[in-house]
Protein backbone atom coordinates (compact mmCIF):
# COMPACT_ATOMS: atom_id res chain seq x y z
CA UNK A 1 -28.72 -13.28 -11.18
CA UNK A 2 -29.68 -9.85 -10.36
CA UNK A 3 -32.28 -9.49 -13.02
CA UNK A 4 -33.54 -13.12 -11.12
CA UNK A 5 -33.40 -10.90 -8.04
CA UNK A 6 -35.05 -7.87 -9.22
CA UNK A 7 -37.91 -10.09 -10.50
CA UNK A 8 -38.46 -11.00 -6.82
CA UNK A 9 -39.19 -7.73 -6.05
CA UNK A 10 -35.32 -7.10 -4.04
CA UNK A 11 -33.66 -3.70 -5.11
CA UNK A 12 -31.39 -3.04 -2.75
CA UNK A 13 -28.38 -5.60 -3.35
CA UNK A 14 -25.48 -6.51 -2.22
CA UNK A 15 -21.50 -7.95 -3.18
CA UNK A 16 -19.73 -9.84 -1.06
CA UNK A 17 -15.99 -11.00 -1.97
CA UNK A 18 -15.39 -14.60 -1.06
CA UNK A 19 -15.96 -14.69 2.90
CA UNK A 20 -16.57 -11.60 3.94
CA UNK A 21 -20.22 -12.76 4.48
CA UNK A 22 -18.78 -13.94 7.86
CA UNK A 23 -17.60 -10.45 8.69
CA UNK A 24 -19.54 -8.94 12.12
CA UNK A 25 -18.92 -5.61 10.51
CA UNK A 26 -19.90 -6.68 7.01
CA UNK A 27 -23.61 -7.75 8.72
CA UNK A 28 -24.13 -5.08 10.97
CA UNK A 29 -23.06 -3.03 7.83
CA UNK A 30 -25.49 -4.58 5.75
CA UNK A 31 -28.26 -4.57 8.33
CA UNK A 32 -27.83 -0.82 9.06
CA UNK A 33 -28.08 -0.16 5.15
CA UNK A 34 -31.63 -2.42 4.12
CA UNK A 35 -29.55 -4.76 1.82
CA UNK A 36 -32.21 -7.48 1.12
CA UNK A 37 -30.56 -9.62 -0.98
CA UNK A 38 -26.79 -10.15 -1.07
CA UNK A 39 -24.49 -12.40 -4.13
CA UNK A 40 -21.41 -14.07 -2.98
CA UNK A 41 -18.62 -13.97 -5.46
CA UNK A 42 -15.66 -16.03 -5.67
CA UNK A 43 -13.18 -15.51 -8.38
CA UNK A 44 -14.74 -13.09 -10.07
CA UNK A 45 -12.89 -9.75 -9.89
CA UNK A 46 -13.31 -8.51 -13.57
CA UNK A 47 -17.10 -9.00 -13.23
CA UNK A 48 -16.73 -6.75 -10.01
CA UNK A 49 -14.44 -4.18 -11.65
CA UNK A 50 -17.02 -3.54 -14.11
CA UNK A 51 -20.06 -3.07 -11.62
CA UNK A 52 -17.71 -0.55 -9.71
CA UNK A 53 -16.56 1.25 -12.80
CA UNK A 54 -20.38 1.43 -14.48
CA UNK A 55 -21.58 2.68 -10.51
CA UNK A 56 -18.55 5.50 -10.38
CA UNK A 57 -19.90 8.40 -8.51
CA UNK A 58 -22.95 6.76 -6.22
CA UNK A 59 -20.43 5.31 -3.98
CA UNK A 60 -19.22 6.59 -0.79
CA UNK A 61 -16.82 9.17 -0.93
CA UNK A 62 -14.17 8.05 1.73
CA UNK A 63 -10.46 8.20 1.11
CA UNK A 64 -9.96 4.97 2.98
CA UNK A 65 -12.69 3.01 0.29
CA UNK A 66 -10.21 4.92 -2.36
CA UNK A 67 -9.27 1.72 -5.20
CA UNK A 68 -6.50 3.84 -6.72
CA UNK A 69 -6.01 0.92 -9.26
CA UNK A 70 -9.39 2.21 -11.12
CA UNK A 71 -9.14 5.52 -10.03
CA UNK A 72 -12.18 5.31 -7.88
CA UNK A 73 -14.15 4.25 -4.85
CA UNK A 74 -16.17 1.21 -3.15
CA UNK A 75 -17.74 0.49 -0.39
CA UNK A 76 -16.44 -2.21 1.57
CA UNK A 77 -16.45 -2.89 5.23
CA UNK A 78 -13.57 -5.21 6.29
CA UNK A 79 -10.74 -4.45 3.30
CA UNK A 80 -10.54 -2.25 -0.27
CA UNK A 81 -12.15 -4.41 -2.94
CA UNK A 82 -8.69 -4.12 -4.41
CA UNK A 83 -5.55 -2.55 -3.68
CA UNK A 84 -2.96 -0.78 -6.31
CA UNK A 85 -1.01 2.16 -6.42
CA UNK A 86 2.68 3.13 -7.56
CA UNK A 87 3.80 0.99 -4.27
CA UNK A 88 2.11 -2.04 -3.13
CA UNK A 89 2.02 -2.42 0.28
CA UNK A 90 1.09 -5.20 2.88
CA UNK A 91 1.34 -8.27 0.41
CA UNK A 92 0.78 -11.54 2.45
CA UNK A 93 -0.77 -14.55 -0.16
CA UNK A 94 -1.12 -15.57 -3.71
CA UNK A 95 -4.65 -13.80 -4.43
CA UNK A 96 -2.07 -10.18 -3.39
CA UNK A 97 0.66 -11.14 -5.38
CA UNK A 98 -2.04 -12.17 -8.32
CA UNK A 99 -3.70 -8.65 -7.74
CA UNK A 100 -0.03 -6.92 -7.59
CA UNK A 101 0.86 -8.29 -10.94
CA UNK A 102 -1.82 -7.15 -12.97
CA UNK A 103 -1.44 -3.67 -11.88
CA UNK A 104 1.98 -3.15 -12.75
CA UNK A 105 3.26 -0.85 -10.26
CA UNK A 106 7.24 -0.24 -10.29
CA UNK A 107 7.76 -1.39 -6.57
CA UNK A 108 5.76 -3.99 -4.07
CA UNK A 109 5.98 -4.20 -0.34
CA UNK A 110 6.22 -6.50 2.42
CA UNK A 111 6.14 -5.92 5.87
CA UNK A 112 8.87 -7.85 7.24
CA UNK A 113 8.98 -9.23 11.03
CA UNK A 114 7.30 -6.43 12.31
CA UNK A 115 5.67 -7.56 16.13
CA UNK A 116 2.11 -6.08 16.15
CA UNK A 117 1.54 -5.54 12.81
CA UNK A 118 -1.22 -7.75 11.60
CA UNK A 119 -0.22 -8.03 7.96
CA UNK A 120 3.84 -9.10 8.85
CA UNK A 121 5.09 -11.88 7.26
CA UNK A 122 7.89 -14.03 8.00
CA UNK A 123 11.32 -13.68 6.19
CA UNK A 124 9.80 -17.54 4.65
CA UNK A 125 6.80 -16.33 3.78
CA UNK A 126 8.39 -13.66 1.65
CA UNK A 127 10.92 -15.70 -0.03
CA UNK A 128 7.80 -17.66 -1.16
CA UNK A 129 5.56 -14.73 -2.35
CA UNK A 130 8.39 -12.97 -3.92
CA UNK A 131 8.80 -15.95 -6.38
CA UNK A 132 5.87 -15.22 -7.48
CA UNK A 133 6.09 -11.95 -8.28
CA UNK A 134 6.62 -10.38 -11.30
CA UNK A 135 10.35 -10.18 -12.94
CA UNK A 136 9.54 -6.01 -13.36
CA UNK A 137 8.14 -5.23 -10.26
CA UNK A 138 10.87 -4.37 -7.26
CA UNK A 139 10.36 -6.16 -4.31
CA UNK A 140 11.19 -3.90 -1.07
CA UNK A 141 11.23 -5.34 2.69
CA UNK A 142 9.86 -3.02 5.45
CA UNK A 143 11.36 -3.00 8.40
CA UNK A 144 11.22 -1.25 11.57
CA UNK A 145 14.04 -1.41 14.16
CA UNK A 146 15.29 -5.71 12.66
CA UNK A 147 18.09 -6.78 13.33
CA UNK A 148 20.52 -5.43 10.91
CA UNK A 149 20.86 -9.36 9.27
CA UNK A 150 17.14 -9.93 8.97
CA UNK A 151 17.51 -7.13 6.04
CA UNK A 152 20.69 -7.99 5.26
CA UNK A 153 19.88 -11.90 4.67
CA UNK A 154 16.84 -10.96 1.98
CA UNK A 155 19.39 -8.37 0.25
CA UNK A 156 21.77 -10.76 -0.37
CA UNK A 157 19.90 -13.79 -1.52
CA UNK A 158 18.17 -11.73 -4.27
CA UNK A 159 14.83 -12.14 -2.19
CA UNK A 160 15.24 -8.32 -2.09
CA UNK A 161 15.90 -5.18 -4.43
CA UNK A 162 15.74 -2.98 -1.05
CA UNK A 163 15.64 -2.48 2.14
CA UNK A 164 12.79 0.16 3.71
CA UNK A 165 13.40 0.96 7.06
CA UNK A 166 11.19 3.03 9.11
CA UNK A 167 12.38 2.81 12.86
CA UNK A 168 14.88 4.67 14.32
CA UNK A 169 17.75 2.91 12.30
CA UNK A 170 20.89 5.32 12.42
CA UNK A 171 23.79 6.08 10.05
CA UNK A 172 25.84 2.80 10.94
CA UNK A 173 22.89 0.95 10.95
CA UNK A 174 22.53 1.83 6.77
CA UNK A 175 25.91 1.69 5.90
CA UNK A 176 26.05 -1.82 7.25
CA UNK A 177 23.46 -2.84 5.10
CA UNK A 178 24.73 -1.04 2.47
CA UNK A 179 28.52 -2.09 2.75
CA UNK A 180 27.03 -5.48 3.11
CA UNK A 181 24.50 -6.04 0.30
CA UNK A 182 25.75 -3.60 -2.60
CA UNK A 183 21.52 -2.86 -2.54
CA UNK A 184 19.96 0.38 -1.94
CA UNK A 185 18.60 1.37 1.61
CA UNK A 186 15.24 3.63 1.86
CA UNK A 187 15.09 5.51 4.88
CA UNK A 188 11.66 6.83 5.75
CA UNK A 189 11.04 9.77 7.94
CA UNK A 190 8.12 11.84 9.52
CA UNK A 191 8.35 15.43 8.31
CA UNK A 192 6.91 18.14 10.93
CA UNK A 193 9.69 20.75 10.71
CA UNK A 194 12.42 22.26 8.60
CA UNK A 195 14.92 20.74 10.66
CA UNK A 196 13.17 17.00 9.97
CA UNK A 197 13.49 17.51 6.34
CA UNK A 198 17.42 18.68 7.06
CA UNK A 199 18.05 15.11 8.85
CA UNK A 200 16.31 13.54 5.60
CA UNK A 201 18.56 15.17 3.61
CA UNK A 202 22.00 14.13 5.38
CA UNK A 203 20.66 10.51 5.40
CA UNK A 204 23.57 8.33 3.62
CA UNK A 205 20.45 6.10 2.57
CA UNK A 206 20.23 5.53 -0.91
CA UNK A 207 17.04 7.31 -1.30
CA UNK A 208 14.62 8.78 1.72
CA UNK A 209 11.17 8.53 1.77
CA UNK A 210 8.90 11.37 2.93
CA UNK A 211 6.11 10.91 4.76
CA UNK A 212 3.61 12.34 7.47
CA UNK A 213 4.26 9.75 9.80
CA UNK A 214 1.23 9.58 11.75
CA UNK A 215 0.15 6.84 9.70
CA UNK A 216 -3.45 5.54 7.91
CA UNK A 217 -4.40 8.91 8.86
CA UNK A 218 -4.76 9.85 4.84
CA UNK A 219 -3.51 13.66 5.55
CA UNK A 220 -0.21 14.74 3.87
CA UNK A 221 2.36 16.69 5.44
CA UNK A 222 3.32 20.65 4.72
CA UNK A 223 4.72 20.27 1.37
CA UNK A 224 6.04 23.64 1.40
CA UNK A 225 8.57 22.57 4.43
CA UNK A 226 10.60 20.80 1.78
CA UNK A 227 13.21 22.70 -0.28
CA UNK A 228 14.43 22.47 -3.98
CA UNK A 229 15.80 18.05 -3.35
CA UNK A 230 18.90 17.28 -5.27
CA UNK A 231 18.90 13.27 -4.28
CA UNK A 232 16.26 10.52 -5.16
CA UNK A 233 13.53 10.63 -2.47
CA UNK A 234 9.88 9.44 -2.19
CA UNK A 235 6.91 11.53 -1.24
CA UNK A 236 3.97 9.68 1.06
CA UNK A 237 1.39 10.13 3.53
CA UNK A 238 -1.68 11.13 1.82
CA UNK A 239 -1.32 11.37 -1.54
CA UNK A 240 -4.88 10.82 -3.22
CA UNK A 241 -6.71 11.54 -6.94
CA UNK A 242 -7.57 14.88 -5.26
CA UNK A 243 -4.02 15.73 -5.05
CA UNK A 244 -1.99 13.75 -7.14
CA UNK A 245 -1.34 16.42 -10.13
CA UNK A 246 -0.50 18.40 -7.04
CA UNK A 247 2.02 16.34 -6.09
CA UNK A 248 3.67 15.71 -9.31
CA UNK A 249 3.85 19.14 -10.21
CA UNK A 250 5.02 20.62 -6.70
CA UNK A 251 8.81 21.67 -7.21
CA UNK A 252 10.69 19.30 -5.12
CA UNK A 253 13.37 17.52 -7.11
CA UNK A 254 16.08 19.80 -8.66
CA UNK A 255 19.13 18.65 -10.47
């Protein structure tokens, strides 16, 4: 096909992933950059993967076109070609679960009942994708500010390995969940200050998760605000290939 293309006399040409065709952003995109002739492809995300891995380097450089499951970037105008990562996030259909399962990552996500989010799924919906899933990979519900037995419910019917909250759920508010389910609680919170990393610490959750908070921004928070950590915990909030070895190396955990 793109020799076929070439012998037209068209050089500058384009991939686009099932629909996106139909994308206002993907043609003004396209119109902007003098693609002249454009392949739709359905199915055919190995074929991609290759293109994108031979073409490493003469892509844009943007953090938010980052595919951290090759280790590299795309352009793409509407969505990542593909999304990865040590935690999937923002699963909502097969294709995502599909996607999820060949990368192997320990944990996946799902935005739970979250009003305004457009990726939120139903607690249905996520009973059905988690079945799915595979039997290694730990399913986590995010949640911000549910009603304690929206959590609770998923926890106990195995739908759920955890619960991530990341609202302004207090101490009872995890301990009931906890006391409840037997299953760990993740407690997110947005590090600014000393004293932010002190109320992440005191957290009865079973692990915390530290982030920026702003959120999508891609920029990580002072990593030097955090002392020696003698509990589980999770770093986020811009971690990227440019400094992952950082992060892995920084002295945060000691026994």
């Amino acid at each position: 096909m793109i020799d076929k293309a070439h012998g037209y006399g068209y050089r500058n040409i384009g991939f686009i992933l099932d629909r996106g065709y139909f994308s206002k952003s993907n043609l003004e995109y396209m119109e902007k950059n003098g693609y002249s002739f454009l392949i739709m492809v359905k199915g055919m995300k190995d074929f991609i993967r290759e293109i994108v891995i031979e073409k490493q380097g003469s892509f844009e450089n943007s953090r938010g076109k980052y595919i951290d499951r090759y280790d590299l970037y795309g352009t793409t105008v509407r969505h990542l070609l593909y999304e990865g990562g040590a935690k999937k996030r923002n699963l909502t259909c097969k294709e995502d679960i599909e996607a999820v399962n060949g990368a192997k990552p320990d944990f996946a996500g799902f935005i739970i009942e979250v009003p305004g989010r457009r990726r939120s799924l139903t607690a249905e919906q996520v009973k059905v994708l988690v079945k799915g899933l595979d039997k290694e990979i730990l399913p986590v519900g995010v949640f911000v500010n549910a009603a304690p037995e929206l959590p609770i419910s998923l926890l106990r019917d195995g739908t759920l390995w955890a619960a991530q909250l990341h609202g302004d759920e207090d101490e009872d508010y995890i301990e009931k969940i906890q006391n409840m389910t037997g299953k760990p609680v993740i407690k997110a919170f947005s590090i600014k200050t000393p004293e932010d990393v002190q109320r992440a610490l005191r957290s009865p959750a079973d692990y915390i998760l530290l982030d920026q908070g702003a959120g999508g921004t891609g920029e990580p928070f002072d990593w030097t605000l955090v002392p020696p950590v003698r509990r589980p915990f999770f770093l986020a909030g811009g971690i990227g290939p440019e400094n992952l070895r950082s992060a892995i190396g920084f002295q945060f955990y000691r026994k």
